[in-house]
Protein backbone atom coordinates (compact mmCIF):
# COMPACT_ATOMS: atom_id res chain seq x y z
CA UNK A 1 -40.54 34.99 -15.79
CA UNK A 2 -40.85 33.14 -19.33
CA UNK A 3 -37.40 31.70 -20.28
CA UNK A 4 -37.59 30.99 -24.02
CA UNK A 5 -33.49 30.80 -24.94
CA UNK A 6 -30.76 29.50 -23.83
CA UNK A 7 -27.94 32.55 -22.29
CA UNK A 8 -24.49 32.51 -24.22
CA UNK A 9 -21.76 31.86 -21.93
CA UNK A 10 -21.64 35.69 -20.19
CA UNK A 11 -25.15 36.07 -19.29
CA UNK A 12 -24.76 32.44 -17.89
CA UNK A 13 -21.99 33.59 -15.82
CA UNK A 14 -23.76 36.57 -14.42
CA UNK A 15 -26.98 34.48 -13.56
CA UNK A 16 -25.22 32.11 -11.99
CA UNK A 17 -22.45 34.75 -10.42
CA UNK A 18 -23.39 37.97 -10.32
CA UNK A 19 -27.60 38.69 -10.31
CA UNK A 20 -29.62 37.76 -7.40
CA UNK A 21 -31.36 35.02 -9.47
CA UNK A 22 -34.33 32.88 -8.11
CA UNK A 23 -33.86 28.93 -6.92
CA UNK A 24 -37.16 29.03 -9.41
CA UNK A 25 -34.99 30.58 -12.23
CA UNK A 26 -32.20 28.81 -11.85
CA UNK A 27 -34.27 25.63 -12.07
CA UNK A 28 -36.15 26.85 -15.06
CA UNK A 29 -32.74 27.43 -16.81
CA UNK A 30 -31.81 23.77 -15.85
CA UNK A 31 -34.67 22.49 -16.87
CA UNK A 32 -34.10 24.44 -20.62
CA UNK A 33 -30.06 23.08 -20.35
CA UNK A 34 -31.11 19.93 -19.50
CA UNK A 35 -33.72 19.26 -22.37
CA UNK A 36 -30.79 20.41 -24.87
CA UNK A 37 -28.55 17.78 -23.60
CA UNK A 38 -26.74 20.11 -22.06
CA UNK A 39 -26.38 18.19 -18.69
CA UNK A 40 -23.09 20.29 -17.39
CA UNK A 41 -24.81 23.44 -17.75
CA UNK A 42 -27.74 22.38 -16.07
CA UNK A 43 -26.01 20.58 -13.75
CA UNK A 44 -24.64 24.45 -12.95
CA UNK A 45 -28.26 25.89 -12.31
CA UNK A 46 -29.38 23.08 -10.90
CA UNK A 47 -27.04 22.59 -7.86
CA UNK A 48 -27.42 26.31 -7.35
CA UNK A 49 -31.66 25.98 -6.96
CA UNK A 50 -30.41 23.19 -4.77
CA UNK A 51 -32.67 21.13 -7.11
CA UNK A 52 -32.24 17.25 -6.09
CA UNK A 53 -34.71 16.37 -8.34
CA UNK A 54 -32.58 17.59 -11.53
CA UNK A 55 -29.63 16.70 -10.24
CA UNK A 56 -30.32 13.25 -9.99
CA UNK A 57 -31.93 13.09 -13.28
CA UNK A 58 -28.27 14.39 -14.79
CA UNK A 59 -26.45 11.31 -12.24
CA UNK A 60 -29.00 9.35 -14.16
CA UNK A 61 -27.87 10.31 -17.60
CA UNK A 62 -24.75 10.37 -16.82
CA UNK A 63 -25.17 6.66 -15.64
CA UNK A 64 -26.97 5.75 -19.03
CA UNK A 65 -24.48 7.54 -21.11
CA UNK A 66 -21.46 6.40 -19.65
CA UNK A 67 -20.22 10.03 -18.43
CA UNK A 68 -18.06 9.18 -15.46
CA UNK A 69 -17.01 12.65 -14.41
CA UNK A 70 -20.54 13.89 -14.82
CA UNK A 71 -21.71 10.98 -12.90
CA UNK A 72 -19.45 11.73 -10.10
CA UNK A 73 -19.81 15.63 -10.18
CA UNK A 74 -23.35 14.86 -9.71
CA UNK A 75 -23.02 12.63 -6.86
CA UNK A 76 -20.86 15.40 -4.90
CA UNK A 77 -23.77 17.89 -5.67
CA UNK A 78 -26.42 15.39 -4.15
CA UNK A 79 -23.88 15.08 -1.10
CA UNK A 80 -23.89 11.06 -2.29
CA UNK A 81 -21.52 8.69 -1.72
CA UNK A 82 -20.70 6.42 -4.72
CA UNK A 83 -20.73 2.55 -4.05
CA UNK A 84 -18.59 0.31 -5.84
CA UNK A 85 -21.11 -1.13 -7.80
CA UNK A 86 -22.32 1.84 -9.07
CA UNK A 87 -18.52 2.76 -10.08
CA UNK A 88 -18.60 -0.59 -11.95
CA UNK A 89 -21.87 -0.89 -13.40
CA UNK A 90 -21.01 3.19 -15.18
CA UNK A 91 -17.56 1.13 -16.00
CA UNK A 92 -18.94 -1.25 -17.97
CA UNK A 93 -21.43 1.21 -19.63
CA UNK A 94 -18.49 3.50 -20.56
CA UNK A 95 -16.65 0.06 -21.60
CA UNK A 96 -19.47 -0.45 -23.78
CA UNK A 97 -20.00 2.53 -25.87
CA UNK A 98 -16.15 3.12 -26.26
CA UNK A 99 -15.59 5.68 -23.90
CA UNK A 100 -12.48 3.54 -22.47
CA UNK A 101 -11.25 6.43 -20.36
CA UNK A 102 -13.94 7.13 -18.55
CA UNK A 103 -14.57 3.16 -17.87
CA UNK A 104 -10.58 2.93 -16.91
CA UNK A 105 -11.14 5.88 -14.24
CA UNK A 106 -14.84 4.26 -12.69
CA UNK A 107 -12.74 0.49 -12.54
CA UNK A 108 -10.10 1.96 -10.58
CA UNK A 109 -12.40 3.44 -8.27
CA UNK A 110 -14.19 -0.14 -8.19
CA UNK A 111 -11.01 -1.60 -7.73
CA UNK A 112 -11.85 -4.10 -10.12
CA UNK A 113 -8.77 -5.72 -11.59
CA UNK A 114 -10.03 -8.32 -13.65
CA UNK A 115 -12.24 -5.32 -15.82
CA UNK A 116 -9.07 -3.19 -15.68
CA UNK A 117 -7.46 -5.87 -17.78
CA UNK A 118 -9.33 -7.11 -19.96
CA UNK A 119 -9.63 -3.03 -20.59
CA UNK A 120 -6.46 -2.34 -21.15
CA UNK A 121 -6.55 -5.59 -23.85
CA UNK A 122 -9.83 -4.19 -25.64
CA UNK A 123 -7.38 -0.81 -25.44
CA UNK A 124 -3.97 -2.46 -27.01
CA UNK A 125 -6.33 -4.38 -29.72
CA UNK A 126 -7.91 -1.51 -31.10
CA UNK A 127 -4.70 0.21 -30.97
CA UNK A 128 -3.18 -1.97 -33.20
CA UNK A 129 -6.13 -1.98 -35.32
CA UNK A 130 -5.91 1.43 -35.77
CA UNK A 131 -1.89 1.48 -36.78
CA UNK A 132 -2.38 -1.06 -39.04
C-alpha cells in the first residue's frame, strides 16, 4: 500500500479507530506525520504499530524542541520512566527557547527550586517589559 497524503482528521480517526489497519500502515502513516512535523499525529500511529523506534524519535524531538507534554506522552507510550535529569535538562531547553510553561511544568517535576525561581524572575521581567 503506497501512502502519498496525509488523511484529514476523519479518515485519521477511522484508521486509527475504526478499519482493521496494519502495524505496517500505521507506521507508514507515522512515518508521513512525522516528516511533516507533525509529531502528535504520528505519535498516534506510531504507538498503535507499537513502533519504539518512532516513538522515541518523537521523545527525541520533543527533547530538542522543548515540548514537555510531548516529551512525556512519549515516555508513557515507550512504558519509560522519566528521570529527573531528563525533566531538567527539557526544562532548561523549554527555558531557553521561551516556552516558560512548559519549562515551569518539567522543573516542578525535577523539583528544582533554584530553576523554578530564577523562572518565575525571567517570567515577572518580561512581563513588565511587555506592559511597559
Amino acid at each position: 500500500m503506497t501512502i502519498r497524503k496525509l488523511p484529514d482528521y476523519r479518515l485519521k480517526q477511522k484508521i486509527l479507530y475504526v478499519d482493521h489497519t496494519s502495524p505496517e500502515t500505521f507506521k507508514k502513516y507515522g512515518d508521513l506525520f512525522f516528516a511533516e512535523g507533525n509529531f502528535s499525529d504520528a505519535l498516534d500511529f506510531y504507538s498503535k504499530a507499537n513502533f519504539t523506534d518512532g516513538l522515541q524519535k518523537i521523545k527525541n524531538a520533543a527533547m530538542d524542541s522543548g515540548d514537555v507534554m510531548l516529551f512525556g506522552l512519549a515516555a508513557k507510550a515507550l512504558n519509560t520512566e522519566i528521570k529527573t535529569t531528563d525533566w531538567e535538562n527539557i526544562g532548561q531547553i523549554a527555558l531557553g527557547v521561551k516556552k516558560y510553561l512548559f519549562a515551569r511544568h518539567a522543573l516542578e517535576k525535577a523539583n528544582n527550586e533554584e530553576l523554578l525561581t530564577s523562572l518565575a524572575k525571567i517570567m515577572e521581567a518580561e512581563e513588565h517589559e511587555n506592559i511597559s
